[in-house]
N, C-alpha and C. Protein backbone atom coordinates (compact mmCIF):
# COMPACT_ATOMS: atom_id res chain seq x y z
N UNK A 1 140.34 260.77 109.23
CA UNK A 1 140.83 261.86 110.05
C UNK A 1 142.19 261.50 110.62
N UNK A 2 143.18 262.42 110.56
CA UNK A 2 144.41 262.57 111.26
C UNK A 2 144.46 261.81 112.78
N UNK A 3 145.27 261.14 113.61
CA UNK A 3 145.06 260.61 114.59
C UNK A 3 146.03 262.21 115.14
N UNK A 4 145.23 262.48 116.08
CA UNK A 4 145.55 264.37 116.53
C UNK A 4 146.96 263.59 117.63
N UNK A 5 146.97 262.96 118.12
CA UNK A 5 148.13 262.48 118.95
C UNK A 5 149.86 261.67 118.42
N UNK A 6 149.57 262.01 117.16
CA UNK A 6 150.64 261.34 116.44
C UNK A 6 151.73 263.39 116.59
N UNK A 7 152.75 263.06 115.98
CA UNK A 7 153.46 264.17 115.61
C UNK A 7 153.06 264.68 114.58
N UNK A 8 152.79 264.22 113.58
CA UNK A 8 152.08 264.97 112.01
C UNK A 8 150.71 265.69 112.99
N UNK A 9 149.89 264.30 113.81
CA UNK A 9 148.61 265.23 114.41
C UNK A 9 148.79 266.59 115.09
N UNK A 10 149.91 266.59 115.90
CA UNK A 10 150.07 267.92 116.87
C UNK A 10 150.40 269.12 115.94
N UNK A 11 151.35 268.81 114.72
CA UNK A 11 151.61 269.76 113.94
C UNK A 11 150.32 270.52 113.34
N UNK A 12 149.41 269.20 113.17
CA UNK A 12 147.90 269.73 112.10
C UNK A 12 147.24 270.86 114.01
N UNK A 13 147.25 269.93 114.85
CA UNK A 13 146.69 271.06 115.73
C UNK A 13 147.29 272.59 116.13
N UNK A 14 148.97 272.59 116.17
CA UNK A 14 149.26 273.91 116.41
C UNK A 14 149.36 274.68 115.29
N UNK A 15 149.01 274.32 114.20
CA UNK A 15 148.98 274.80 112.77
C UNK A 15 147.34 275.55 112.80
N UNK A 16 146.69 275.28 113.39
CA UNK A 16 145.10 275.67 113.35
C UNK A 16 145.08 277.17 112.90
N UNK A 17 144.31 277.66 112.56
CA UNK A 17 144.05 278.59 112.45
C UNK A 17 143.05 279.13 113.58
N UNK A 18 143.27 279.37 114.70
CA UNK A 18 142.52 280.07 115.68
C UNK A 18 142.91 281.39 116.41
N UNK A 19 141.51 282.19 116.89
CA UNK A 19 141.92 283.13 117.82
C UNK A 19 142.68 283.11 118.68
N UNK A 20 143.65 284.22 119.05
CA UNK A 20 144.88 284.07 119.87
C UNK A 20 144.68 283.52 120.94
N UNK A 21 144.15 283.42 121.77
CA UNK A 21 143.46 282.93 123.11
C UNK A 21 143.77 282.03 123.08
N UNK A 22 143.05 281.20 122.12
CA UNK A 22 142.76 279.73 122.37
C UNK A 22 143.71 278.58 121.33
N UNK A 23 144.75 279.34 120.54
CA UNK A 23 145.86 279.63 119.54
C UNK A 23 146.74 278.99 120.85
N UNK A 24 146.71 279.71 121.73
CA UNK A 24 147.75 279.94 123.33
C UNK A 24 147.18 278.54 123.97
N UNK A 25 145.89 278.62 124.35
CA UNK A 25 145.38 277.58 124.80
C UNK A 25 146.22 276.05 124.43
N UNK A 26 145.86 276.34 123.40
CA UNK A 26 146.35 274.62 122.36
C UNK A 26 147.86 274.63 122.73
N UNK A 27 148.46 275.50 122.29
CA UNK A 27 150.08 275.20 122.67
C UNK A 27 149.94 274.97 123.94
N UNK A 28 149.32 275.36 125.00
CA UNK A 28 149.84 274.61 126.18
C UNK A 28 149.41 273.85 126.59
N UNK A 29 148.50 273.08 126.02
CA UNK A 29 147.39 271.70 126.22
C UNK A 29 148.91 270.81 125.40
N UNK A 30 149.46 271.02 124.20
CA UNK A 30 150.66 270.59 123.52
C UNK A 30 151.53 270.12 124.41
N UNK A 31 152.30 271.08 124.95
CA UNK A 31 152.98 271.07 125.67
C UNK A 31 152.99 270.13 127.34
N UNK A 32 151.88 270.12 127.78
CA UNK A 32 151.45 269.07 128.85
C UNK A 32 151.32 268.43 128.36
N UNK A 33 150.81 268.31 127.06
CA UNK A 33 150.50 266.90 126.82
C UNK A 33 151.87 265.52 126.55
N UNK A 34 153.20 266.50 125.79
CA UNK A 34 154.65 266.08 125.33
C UNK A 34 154.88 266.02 126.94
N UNK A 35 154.88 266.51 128.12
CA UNK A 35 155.25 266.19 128.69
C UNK A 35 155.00 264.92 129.86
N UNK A 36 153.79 264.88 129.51
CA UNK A 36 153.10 263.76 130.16
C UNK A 36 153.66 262.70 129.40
N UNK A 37 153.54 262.57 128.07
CA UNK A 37 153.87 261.60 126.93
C UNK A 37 155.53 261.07 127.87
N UNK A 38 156.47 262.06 128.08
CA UNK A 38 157.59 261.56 128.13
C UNK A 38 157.94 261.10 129.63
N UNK A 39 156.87 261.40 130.78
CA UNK A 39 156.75 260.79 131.91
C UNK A 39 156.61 259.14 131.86
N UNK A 40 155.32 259.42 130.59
CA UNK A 40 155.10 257.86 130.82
C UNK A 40 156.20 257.25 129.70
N UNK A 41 156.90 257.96 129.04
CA UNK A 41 157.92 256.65 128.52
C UNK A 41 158.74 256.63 129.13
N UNK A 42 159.45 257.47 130.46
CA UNK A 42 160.68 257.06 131.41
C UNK A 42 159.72 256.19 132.48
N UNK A 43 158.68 256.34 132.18
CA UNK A 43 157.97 254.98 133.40
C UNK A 43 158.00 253.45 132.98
N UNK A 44 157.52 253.47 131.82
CA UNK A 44 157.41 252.39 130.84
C UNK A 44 159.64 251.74 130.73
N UNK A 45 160.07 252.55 130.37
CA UNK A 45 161.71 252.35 130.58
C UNK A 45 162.02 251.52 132.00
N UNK A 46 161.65 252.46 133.16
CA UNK A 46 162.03 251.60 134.15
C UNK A 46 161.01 250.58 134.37
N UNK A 47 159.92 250.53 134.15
CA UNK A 47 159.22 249.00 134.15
C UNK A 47 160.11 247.75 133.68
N UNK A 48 160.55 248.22 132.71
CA UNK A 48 161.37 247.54 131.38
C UNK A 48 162.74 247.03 132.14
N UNK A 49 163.07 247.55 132.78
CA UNK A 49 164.15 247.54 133.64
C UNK A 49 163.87 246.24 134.54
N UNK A 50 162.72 247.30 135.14
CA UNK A 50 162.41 246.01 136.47
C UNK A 50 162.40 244.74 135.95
N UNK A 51 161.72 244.49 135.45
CA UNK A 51 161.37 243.17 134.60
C UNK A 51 162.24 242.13 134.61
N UNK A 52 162.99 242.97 133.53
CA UNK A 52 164.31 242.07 133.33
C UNK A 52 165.27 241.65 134.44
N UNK A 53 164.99 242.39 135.11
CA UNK A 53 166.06 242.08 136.51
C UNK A 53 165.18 241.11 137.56
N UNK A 54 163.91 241.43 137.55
CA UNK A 54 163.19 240.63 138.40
C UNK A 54 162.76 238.90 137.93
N UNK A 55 163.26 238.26 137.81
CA UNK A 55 162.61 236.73 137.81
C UNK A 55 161.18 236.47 138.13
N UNK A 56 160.82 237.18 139.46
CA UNK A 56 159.82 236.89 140.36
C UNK A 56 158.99 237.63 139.02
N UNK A 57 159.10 238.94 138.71
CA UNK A 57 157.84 239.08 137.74
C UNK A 57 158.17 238.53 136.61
N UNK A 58 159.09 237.78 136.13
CA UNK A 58 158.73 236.97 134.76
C UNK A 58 157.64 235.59 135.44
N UNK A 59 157.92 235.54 136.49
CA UNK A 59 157.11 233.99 136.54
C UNK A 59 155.92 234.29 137.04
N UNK A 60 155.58 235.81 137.56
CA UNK A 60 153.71 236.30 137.56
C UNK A 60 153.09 236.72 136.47
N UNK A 61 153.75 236.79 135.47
CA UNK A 61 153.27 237.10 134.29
C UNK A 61 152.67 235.60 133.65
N UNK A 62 153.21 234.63 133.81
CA UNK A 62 152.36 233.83 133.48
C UNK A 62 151.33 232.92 133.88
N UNK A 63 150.87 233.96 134.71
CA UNK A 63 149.88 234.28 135.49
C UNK A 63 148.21 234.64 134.51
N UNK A 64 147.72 234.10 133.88
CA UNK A 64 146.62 234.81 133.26
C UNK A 64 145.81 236.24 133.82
N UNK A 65 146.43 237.05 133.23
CA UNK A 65 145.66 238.94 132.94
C UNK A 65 146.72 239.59 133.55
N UNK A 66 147.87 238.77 134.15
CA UNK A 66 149.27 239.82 134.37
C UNK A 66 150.16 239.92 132.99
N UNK A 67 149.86 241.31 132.91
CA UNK A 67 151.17 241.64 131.87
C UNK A 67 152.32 242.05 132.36
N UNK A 68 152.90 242.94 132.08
CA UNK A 68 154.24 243.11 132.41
C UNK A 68 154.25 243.87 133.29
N UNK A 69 153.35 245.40 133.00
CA UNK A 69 153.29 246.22 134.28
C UNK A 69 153.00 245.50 135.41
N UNK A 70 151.50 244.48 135.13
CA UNK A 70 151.04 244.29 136.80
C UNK A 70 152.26 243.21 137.55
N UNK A 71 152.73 242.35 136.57
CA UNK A 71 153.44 241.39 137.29
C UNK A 71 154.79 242.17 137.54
N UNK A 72 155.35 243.37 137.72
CA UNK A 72 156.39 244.24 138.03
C UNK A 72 156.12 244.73 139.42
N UNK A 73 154.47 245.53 139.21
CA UNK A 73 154.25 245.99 140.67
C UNK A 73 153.70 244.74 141.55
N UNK A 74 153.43 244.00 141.46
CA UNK A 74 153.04 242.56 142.35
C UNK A 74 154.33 241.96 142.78
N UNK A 75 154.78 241.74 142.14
CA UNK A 75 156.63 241.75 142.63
C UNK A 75 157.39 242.46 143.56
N UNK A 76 157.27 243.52 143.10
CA UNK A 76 157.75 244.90 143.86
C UNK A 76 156.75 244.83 145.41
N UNK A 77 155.51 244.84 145.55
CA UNK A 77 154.59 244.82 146.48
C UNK A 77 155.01 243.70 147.47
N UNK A 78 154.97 242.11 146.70
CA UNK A 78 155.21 241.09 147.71
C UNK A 78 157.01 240.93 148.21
N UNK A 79 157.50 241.40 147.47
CA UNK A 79 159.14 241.16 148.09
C UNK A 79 159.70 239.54 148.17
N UNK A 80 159.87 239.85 149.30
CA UNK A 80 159.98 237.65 149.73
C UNK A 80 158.92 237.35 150.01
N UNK A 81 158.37 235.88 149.09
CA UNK A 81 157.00 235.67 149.26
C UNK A 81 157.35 234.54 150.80
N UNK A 82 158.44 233.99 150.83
CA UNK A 82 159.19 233.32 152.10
C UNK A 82 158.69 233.65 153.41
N UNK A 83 158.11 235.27 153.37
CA UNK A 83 158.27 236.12 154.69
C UNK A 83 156.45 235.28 155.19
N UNK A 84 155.60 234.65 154.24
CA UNK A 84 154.86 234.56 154.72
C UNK A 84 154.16 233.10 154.79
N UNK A 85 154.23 232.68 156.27
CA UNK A 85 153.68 231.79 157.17
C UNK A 85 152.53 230.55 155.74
N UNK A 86 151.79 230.93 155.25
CA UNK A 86 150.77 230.08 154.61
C UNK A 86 150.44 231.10 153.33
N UNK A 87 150.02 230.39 152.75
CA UNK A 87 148.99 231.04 151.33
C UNK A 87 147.88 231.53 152.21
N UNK A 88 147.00 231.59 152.89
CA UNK A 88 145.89 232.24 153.94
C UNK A 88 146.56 233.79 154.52
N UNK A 89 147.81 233.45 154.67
CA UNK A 89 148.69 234.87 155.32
C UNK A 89 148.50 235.90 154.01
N UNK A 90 149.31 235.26 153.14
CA UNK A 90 149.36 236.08 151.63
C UNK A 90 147.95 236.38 151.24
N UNK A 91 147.64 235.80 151.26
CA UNK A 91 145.87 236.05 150.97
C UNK A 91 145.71 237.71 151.67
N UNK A 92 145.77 237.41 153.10
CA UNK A 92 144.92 238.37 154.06
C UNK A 92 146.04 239.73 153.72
N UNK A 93 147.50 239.56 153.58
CA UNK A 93 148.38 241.04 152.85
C UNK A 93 147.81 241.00 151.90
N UNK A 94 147.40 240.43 151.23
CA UNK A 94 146.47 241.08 149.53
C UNK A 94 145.96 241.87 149.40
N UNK A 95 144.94 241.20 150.96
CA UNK A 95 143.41 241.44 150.48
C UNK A 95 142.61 241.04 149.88
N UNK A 96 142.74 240.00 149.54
CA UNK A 96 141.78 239.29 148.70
C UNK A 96 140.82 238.36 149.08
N UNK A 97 140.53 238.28 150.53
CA UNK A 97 139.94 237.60 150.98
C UNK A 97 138.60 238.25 151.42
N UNK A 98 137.67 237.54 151.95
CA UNK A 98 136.11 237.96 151.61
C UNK A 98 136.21 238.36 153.22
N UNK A 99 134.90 239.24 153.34
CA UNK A 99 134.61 239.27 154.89
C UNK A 99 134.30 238.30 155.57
N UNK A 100 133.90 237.58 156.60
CA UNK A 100 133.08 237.04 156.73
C UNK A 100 132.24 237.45 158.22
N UNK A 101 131.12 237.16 158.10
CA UNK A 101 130.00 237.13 159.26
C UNK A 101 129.51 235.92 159.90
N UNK A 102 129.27 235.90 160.78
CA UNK A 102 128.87 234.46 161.44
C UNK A 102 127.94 234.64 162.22
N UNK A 103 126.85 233.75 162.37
CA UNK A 103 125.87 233.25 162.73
C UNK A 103 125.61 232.20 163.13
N UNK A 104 125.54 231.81 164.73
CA UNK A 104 125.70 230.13 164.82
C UNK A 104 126.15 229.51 163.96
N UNK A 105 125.53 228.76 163.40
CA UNK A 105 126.28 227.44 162.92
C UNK A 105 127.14 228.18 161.47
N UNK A 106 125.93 229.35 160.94
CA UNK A 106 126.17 229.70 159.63
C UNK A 106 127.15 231.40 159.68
N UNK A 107 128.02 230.89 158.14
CA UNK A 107 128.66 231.73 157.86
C UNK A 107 128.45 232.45 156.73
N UNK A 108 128.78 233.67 156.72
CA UNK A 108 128.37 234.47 155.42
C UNK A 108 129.70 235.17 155.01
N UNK A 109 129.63 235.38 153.38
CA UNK A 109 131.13 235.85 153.29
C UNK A 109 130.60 236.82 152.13
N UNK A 110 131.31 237.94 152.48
CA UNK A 110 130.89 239.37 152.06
C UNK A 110 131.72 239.90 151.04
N UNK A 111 131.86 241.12 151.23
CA UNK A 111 132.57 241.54 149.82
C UNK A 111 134.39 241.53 150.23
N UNK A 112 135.24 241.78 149.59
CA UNK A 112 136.79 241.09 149.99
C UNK A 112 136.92 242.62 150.80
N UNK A 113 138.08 242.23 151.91
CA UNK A 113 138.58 243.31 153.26
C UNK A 113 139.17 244.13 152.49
N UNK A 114 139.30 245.60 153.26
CA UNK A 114 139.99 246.86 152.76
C UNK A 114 141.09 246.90 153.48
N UNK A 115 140.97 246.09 154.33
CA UNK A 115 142.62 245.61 155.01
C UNK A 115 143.83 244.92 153.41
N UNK A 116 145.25 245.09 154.06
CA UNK A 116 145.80 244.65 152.97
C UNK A 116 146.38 245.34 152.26
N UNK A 117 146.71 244.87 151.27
CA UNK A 117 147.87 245.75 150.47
C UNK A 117 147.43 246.37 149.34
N UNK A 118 146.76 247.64 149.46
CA UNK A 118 146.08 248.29 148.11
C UNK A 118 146.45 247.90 146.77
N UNK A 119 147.53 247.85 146.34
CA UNK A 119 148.31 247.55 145.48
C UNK A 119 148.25 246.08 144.68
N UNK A 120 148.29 245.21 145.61
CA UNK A 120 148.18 243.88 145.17
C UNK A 120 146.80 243.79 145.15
N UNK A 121 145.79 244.45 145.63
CA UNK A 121 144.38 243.87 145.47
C UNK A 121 143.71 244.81 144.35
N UNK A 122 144.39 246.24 144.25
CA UNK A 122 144.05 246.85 142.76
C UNK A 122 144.76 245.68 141.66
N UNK A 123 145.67 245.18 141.67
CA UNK A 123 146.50 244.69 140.49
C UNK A 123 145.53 243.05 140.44
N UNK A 124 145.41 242.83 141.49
CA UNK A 124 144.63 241.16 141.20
C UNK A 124 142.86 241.64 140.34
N UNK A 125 142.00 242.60 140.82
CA UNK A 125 141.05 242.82 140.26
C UNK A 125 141.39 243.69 138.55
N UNK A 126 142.25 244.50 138.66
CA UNK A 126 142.64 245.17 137.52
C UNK A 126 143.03 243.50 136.13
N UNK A 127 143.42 242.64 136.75
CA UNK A 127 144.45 241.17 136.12
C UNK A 127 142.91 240.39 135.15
N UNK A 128 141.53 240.71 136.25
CA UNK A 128 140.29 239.74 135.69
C UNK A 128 140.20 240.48 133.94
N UNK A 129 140.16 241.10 134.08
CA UNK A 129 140.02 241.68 132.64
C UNK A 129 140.21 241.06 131.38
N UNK A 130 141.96 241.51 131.78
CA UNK A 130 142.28 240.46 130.48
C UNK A 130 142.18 238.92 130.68
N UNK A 131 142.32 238.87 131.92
CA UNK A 131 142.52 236.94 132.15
C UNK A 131 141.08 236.78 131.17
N UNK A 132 140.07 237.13 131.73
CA UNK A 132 138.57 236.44 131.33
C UNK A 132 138.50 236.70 129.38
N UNK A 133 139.14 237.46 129.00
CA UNK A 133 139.22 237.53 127.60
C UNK A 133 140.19 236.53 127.16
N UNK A 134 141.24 236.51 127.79
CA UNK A 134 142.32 235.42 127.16
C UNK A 134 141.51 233.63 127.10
N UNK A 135 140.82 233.35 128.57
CA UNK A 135 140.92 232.13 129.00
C UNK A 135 139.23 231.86 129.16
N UNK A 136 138.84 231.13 127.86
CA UNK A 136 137.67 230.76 127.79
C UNK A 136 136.81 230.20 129.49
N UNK A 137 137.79 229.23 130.16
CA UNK A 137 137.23 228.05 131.55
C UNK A 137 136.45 229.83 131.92
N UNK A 138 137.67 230.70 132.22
CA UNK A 138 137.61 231.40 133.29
C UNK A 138 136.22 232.80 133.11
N UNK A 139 136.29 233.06 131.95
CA UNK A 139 135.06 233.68 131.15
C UNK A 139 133.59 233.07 131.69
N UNK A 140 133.72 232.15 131.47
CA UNK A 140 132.28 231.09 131.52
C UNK A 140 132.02 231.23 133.28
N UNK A 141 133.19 230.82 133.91
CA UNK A 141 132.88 230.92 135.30
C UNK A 141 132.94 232.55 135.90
N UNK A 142 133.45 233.91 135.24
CA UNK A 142 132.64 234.82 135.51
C UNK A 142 131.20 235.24 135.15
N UNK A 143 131.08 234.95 133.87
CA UNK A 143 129.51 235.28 133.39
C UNK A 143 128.61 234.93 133.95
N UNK A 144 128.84 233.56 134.73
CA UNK A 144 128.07 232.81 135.76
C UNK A 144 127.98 233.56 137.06
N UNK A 145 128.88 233.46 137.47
CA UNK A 145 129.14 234.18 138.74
C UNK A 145 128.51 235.50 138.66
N UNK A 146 128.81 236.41 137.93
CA UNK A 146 128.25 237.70 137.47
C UNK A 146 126.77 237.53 137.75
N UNK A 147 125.83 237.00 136.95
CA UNK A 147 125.10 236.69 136.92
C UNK A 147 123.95 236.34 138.26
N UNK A 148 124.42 235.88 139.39
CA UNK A 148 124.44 235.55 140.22
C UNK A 148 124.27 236.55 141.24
N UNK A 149 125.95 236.65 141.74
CA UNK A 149 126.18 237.80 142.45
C UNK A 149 126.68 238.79 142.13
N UNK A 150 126.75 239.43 140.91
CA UNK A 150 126.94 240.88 140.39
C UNK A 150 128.01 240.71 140.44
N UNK A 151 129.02 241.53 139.22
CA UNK A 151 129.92 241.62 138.58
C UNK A 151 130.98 242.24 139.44
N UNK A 152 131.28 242.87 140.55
CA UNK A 152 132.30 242.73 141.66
C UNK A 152 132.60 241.82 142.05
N UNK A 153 131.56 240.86 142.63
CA UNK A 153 131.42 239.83 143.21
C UNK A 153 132.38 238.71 142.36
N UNK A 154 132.09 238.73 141.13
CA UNK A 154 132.45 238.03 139.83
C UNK A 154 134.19 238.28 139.55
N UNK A 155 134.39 239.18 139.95
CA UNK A 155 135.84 239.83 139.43
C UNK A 155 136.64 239.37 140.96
N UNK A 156 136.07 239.00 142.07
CA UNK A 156 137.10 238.75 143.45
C UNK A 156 136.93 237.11 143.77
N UNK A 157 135.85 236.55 142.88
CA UNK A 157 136.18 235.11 143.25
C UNK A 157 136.87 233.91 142.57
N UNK A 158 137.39 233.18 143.66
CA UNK A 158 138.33 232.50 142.95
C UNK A 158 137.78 231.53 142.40
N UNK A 159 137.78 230.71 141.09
CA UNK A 159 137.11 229.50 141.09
C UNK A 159 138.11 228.13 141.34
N UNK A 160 137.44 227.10 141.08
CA UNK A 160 138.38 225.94 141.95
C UNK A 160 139.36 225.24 140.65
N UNK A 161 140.40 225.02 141.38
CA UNK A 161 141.63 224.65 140.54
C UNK A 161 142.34 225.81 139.75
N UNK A 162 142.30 226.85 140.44
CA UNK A 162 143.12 228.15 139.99
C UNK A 162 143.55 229.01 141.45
């Protein structure tokens, strides 16, 4: 079958033979659709842009599960990473840090704060994806984790020496 999203495909779709209605319909499902298409290639352009101009996201990209988009907007998000006091500071603008509860002596640590920087904590959970496909260590120590404490849980923790 024709891939319907190619240009030969759109031709085979506004070529259809259908009732006028829905003849009308298709051309303007077409038409949003070319235009969406060309949103996201002037988005994809200035990504392309950023990139190259940014240093800071060439060196988060080699980052395991940052590609180019995420290590553009993680860039863009943190600014001067200078501005902040400790890695614990950066942490807590993330968001990536767990709740915690306390109980005398004992502490409990919950699911990560909604405090923080939406952005960097969509792009760090959005990053497990590919990281855990690329990087066997890190696979093994989600499946585990998963396993355990369920697959959210699995996707926000850090393991040790990363």
């Amino acid at each position: 079958m024709e891939n319907l999203f190619t240009e030969k495909g759109m031709k085979v779709l506004a070529g259809l033979a259908l009732p006028e209605r829905e003849a009308r319909m298709v051309g303007v499902l077409l038409k949003i659709y070319r235009h969406f298409q060309e949103r996201i290639d002037e988005t994809k352009a200035m990504v392309n842009e950023l990139y190259e101009k940014m240093p800071s996201a060439k060196l988060i990209q080699t980052v395991p599960g940052f590609g180019q988009f995420l290590s553009v907007l993680v860039a863009v998000e943190i600014g001067d990473l200078g501005r902040f006091e400790d890695v614990g500071k950066f942490h807590a603008y993330a968001g990536v840090i767990p709740s915690t509860h306390s109980s005398g002596d004992v502490s409990y640590h919950g699911k990560i704060i909604k405090a923080g920087n939406r952005w960097l904590r969509w792009a760090a959970v959005e990053a497990v994806w590919p990281a855990i496909r690329a990087d066997f260590d890190l696979r093994y120590y989600y499946e585990r984790r998963k396993r355990r404490k369920g697959a959210n849980s699995a996707k926000a923790a850090r393991p040790e020496g990363y």
